[in-house]
N, C-alpha and C. Protein backbone atom coordinates (compact mmCIF):
# COMPACT_ATOMS: atom_id res chain seq x y z
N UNK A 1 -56.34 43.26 -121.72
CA UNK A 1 -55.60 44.49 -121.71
C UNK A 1 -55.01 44.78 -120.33
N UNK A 2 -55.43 43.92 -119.54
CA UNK A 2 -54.75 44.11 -118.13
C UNK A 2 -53.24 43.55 -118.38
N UNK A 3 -52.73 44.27 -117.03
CA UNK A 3 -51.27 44.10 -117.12
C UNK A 3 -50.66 43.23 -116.03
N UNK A 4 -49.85 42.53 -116.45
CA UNK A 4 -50.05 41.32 -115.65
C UNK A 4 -48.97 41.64 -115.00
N UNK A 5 -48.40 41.61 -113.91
CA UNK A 5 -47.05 42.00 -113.30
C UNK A 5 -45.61 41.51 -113.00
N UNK A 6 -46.17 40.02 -113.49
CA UNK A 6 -45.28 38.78 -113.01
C UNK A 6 -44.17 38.98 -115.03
N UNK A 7 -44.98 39.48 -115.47
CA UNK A 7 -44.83 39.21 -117.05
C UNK A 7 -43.46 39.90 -117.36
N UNK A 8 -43.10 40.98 -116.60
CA UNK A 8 -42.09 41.80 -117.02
C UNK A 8 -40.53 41.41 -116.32
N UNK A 9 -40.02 40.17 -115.67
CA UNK A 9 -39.30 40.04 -115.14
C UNK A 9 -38.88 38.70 -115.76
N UNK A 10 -37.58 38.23 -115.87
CA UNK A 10 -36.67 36.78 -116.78
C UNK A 10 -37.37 35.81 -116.13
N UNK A 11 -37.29 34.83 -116.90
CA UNK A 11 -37.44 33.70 -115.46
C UNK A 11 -35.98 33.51 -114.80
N UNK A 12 -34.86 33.84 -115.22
CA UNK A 12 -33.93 33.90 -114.32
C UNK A 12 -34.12 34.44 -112.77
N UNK A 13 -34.82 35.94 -113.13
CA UNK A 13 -35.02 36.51 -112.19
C UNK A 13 -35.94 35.97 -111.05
N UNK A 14 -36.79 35.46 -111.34
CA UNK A 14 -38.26 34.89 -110.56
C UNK A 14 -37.76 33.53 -109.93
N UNK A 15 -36.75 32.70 -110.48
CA UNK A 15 -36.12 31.78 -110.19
C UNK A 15 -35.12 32.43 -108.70
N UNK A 16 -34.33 32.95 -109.05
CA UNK A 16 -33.32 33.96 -108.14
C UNK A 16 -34.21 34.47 -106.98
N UNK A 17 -35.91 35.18 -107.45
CA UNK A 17 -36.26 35.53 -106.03
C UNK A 17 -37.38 34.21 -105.64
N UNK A 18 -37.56 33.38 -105.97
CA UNK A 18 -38.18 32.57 -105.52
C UNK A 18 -37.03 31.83 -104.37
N UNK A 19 -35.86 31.32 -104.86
CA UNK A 19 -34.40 30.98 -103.75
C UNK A 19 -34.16 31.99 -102.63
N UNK A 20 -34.36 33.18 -102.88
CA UNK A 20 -34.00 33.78 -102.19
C UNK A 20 -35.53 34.34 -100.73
N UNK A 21 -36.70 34.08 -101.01
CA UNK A 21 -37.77 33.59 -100.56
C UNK A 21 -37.64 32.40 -99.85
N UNK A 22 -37.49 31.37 -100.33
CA UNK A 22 -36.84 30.25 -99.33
C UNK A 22 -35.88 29.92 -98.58
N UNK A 23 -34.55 30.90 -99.07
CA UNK A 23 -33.77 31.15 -97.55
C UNK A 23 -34.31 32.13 -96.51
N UNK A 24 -34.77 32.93 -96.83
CA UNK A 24 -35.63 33.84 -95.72
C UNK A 24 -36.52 32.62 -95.17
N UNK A 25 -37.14 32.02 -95.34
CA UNK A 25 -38.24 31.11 -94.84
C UNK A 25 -37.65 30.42 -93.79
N UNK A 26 -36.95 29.98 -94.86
CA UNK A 26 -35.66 28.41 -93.85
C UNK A 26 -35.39 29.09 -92.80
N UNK A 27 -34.92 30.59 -92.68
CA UNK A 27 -33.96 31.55 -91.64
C UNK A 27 -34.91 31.75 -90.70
N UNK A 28 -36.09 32.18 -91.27
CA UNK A 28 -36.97 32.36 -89.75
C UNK A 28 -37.59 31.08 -88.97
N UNK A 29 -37.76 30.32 -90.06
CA UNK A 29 -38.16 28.51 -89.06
C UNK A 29 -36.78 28.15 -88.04
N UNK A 30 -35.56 28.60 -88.95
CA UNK A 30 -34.71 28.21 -87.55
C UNK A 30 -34.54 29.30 -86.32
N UNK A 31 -35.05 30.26 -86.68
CA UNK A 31 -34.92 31.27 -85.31
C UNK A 31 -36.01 30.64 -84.48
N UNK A 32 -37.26 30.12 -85.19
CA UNK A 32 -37.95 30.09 -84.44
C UNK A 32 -38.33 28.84 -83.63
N UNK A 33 -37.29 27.94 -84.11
CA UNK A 33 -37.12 26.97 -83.43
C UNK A 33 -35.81 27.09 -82.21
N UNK A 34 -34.98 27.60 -82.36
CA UNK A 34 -34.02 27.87 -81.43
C UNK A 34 -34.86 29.32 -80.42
N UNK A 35 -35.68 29.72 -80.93
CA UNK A 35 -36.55 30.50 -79.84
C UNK A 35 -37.20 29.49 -78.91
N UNK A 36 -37.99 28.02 -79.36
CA UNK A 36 -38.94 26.83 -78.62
C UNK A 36 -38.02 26.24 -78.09
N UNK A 37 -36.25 26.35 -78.36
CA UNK A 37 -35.97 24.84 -77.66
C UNK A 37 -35.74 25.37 -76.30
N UNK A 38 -36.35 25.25 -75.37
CA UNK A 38 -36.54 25.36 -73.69
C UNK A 38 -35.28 24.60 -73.18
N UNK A 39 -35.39 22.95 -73.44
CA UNK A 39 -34.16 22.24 -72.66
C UNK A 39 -32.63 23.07 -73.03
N UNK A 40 -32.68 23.26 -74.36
CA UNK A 40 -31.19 24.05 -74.65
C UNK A 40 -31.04 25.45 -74.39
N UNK A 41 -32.04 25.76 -74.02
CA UNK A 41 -31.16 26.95 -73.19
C UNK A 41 -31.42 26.67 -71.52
N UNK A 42 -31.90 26.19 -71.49
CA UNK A 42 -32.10 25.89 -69.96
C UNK A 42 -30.11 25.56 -69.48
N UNK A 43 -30.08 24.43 -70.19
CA UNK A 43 -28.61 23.76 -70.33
C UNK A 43 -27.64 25.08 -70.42
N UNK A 44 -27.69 25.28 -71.52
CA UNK A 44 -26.76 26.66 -71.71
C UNK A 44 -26.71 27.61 -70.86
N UNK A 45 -28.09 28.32 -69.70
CA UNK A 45 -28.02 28.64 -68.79
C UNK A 45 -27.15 28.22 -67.83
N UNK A 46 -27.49 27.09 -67.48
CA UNK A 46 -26.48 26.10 -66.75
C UNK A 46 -25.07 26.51 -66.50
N UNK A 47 -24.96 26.06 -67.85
CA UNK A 47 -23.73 26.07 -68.44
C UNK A 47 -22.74 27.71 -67.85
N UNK A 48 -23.56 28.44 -67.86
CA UNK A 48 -22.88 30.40 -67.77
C UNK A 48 -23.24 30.95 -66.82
N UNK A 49 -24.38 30.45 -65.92
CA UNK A 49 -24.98 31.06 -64.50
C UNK A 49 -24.63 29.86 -63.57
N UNK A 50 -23.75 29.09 -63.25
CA UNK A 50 -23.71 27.74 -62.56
C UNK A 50 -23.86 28.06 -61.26
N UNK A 51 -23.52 28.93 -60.22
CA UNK A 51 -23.66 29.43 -59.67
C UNK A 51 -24.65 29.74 -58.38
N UNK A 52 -25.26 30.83 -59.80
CA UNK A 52 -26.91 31.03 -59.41
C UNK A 52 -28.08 29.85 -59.55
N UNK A 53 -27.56 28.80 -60.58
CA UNK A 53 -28.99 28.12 -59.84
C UNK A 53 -28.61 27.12 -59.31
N UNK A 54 -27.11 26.58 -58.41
CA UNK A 54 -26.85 26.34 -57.47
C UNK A 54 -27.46 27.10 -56.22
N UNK A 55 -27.56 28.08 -56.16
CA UNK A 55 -27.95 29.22 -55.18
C UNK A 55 -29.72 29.21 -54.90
N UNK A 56 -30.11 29.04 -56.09
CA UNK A 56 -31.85 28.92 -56.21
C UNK A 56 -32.06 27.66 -55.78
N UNK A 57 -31.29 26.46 -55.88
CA UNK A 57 -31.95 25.58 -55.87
C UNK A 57 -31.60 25.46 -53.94
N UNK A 58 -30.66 25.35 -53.64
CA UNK A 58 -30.02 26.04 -52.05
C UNK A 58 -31.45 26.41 -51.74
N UNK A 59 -32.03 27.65 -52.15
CA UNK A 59 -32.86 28.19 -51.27
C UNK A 59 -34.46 27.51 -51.28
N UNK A 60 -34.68 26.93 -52.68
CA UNK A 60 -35.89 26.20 -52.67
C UNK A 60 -35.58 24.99 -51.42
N UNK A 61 -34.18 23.96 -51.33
CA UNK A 61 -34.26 23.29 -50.44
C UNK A 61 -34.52 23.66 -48.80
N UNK A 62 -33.97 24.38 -48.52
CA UNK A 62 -34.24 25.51 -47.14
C UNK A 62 -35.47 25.79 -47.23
N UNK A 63 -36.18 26.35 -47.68
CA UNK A 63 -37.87 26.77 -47.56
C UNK A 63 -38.26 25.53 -47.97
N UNK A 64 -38.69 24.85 -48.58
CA UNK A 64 -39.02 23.40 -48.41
C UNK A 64 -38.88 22.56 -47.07
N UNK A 65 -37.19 22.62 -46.43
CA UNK A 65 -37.57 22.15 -45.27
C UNK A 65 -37.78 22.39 -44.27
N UNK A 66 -37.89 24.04 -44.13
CA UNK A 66 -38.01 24.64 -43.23
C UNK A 66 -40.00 24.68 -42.89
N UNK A 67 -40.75 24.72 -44.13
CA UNK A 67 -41.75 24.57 -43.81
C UNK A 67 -42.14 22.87 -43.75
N UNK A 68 -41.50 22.33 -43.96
CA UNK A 68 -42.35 21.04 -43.67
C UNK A 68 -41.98 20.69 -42.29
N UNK A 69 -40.86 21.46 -41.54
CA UNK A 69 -40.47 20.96 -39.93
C UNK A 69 -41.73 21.75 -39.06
N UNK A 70 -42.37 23.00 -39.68
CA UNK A 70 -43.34 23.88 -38.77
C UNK A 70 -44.37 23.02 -38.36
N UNK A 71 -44.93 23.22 -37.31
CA UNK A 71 -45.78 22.63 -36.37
C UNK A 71 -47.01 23.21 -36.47
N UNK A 72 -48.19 22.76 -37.05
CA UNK A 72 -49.24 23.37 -36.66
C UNK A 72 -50.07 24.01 -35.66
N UNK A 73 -50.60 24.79 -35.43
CA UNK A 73 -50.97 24.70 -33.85
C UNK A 73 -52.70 24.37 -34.18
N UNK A 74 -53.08 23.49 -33.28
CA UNK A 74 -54.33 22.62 -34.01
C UNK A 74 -55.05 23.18 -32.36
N UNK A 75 -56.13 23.49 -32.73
CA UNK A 75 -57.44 24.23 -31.74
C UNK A 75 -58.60 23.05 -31.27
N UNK A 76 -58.31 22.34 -30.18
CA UNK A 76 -59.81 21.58 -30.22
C UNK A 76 -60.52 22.14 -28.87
N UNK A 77 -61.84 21.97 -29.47
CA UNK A 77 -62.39 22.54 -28.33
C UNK A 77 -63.02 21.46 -27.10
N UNK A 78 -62.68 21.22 -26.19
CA UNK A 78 -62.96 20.29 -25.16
C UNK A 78 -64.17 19.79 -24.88
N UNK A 79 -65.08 20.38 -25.18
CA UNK A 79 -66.51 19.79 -24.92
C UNK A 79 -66.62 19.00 -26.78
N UNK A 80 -66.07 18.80 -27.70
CA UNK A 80 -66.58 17.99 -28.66
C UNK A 80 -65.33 17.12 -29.04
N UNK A 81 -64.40 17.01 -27.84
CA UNK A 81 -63.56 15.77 -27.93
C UNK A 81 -63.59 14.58 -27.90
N UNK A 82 -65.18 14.72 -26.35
CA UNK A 82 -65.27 13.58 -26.23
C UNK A 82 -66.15 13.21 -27.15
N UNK A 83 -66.87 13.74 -27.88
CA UNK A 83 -68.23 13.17 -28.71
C UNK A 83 -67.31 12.25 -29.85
N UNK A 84 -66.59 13.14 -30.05
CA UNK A 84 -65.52 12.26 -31.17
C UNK A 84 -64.81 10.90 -31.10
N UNK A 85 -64.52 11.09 -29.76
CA UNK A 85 -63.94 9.63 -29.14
C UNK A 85 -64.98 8.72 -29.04
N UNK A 86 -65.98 8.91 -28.72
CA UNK A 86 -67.05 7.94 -28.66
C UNK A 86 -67.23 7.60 -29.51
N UNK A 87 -67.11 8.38 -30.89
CA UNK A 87 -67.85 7.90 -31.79
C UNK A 87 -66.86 6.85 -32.83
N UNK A 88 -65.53 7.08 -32.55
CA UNK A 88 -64.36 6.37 -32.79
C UNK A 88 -64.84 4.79 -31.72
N UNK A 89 -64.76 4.97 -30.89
CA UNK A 89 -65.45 3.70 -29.95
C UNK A 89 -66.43 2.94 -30.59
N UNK A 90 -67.60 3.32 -31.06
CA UNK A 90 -68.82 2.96 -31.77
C UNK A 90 -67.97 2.14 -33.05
N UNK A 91 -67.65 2.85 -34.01
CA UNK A 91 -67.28 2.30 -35.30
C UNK A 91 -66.28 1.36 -35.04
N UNK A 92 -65.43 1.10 -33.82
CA UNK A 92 -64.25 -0.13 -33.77
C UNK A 92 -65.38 -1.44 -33.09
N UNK A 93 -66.27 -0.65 -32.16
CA UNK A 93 -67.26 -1.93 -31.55
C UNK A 93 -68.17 -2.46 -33.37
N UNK A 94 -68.21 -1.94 -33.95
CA UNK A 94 -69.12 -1.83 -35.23
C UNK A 94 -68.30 -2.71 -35.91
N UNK A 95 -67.01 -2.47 -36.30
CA UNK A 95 -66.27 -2.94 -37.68
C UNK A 95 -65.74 -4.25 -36.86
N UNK A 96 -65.54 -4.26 -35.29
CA UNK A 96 -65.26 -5.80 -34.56
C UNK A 96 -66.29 -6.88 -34.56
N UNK A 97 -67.55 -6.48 -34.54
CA UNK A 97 -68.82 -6.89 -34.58
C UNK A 97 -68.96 -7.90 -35.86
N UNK A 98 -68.59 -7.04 -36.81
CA UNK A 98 -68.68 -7.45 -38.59
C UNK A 98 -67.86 -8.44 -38.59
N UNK A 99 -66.86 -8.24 -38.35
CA UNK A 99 -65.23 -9.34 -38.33
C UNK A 99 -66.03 -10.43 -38.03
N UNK A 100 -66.24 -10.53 -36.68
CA UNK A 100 -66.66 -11.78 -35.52
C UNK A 100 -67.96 -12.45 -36.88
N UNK A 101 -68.81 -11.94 -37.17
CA UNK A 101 -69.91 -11.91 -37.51
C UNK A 101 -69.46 -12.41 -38.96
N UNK A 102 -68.88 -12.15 -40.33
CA UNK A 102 -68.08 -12.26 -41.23
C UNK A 102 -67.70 -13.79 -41.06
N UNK A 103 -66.68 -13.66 -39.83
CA UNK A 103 -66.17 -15.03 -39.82
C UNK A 103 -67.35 -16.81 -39.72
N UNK A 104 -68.13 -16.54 -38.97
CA UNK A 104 -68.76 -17.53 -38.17
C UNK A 104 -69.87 -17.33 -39.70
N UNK A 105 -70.63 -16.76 -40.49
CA UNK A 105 -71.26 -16.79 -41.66
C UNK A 105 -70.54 -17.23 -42.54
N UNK A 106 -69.23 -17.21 -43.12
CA UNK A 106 -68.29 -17.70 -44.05
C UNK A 106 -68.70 -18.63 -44.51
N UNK A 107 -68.84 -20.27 -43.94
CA UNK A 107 -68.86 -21.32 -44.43
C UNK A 107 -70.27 -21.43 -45.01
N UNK A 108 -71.14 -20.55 -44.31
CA UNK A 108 -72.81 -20.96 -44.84
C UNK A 108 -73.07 -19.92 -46.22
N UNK A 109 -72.27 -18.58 -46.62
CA UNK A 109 -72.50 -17.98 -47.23
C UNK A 109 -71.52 -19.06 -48.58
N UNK A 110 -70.39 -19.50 -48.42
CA UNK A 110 -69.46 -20.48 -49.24
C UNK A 110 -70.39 -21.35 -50.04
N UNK A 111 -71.20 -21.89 -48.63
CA UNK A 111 -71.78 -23.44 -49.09
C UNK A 111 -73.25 -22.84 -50.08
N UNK A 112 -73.47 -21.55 -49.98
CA UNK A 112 -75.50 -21.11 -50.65
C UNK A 112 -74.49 -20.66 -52.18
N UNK A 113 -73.35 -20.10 -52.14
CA UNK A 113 -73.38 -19.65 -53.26
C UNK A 113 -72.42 -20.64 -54.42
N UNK A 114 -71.85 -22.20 -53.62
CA UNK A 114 -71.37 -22.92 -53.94
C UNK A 114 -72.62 -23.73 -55.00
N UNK A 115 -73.58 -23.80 -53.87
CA UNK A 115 -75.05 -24.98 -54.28
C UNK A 115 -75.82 -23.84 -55.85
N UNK A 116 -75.89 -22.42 -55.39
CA UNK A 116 -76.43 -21.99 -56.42
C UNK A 116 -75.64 -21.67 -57.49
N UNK A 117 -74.30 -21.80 -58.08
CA UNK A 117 -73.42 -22.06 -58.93
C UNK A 117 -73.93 -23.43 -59.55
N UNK A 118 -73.65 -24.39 -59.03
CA UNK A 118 -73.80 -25.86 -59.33
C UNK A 118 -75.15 -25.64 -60.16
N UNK A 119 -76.59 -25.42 -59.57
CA UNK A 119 -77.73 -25.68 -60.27
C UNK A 119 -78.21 -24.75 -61.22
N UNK A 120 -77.08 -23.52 -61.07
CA UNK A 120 -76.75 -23.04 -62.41
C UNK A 120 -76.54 -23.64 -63.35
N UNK A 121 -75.27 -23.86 -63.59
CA UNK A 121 -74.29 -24.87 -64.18
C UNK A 121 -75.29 -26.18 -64.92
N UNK A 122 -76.26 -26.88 -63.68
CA UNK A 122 -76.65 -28.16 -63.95
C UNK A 122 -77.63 -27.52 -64.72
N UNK A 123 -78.39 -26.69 -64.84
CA UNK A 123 -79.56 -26.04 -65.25
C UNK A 123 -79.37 -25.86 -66.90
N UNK A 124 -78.18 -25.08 -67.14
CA UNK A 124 -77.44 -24.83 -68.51
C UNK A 124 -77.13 -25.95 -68.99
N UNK A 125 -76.62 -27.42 -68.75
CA UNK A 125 -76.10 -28.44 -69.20
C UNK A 125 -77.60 -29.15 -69.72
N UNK A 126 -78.51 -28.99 -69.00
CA UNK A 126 -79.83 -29.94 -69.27
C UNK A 126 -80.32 -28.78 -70.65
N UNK A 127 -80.25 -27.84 -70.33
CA UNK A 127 -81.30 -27.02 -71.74
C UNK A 127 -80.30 -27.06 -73.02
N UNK A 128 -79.21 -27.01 -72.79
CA UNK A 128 -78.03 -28.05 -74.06
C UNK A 128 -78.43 -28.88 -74.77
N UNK A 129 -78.61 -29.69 -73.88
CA UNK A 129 -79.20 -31.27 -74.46
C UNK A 129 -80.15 -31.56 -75.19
């Protein structure tokens, strides 16, 4: 005994607003895609303000190079200059040390890890067999 609401209208009619439901749909997906497209209006901006972001971009280059020419003014304090230098001294006597030291071990570190490769190698070939 309930009344159903859909019941009292053609199917012409329900047809007609069902089309007319899907151009509304279609209409707001394209607004709302021409609302997301960023690059095209960016462009189109372009396009009608040419000008101004000639002018913006002018001024980003100027403050850009105007701060990268500024000079820091750098504070050291004289009694921990020299500790620093020394210690720059230490690590070049240190990392020259290694070099020298590096070099003249080379051939003996070559030849231990040459021999223990091999009786690797020979070790795996015999338990093969």
């Amino acid at each position: 005994m309930a009344k159903e609401p859909g019941r009292k209208k053609s199917p012409n009619q329900l047809s007609a607003e069902i089309a007319r439901s899907r151009e509304l749909v279609e209409h707001d997906l394209r607004s709302v895609r021409s609302e997301l497209d960023i690059p095209r209006k960016i462009r189109q901006s372009f396009r009608t303000q040419t000008g101004a972001w000639i002018a913006v971009a002018a001024v980003i280059g100027v403050t850009l190079a105007i701060r990268s020419t500024r000079k820091k003014k750098v504070y050291v304090d004289a009694r921990t200059g020299h500790k620093t230098r020394t210690k720059f001294l230490e690590a070049g006597f240190v990392l020259g040390a290694l070099r020298i030291a590096a070099t003249l071990f080379k051939p003996v570190v070559v030849k231990f890890v040459t021999r223990k490769v091999r009786d690797y190698a020979g070790s795996s070939r015999s338990a093969r067999k």
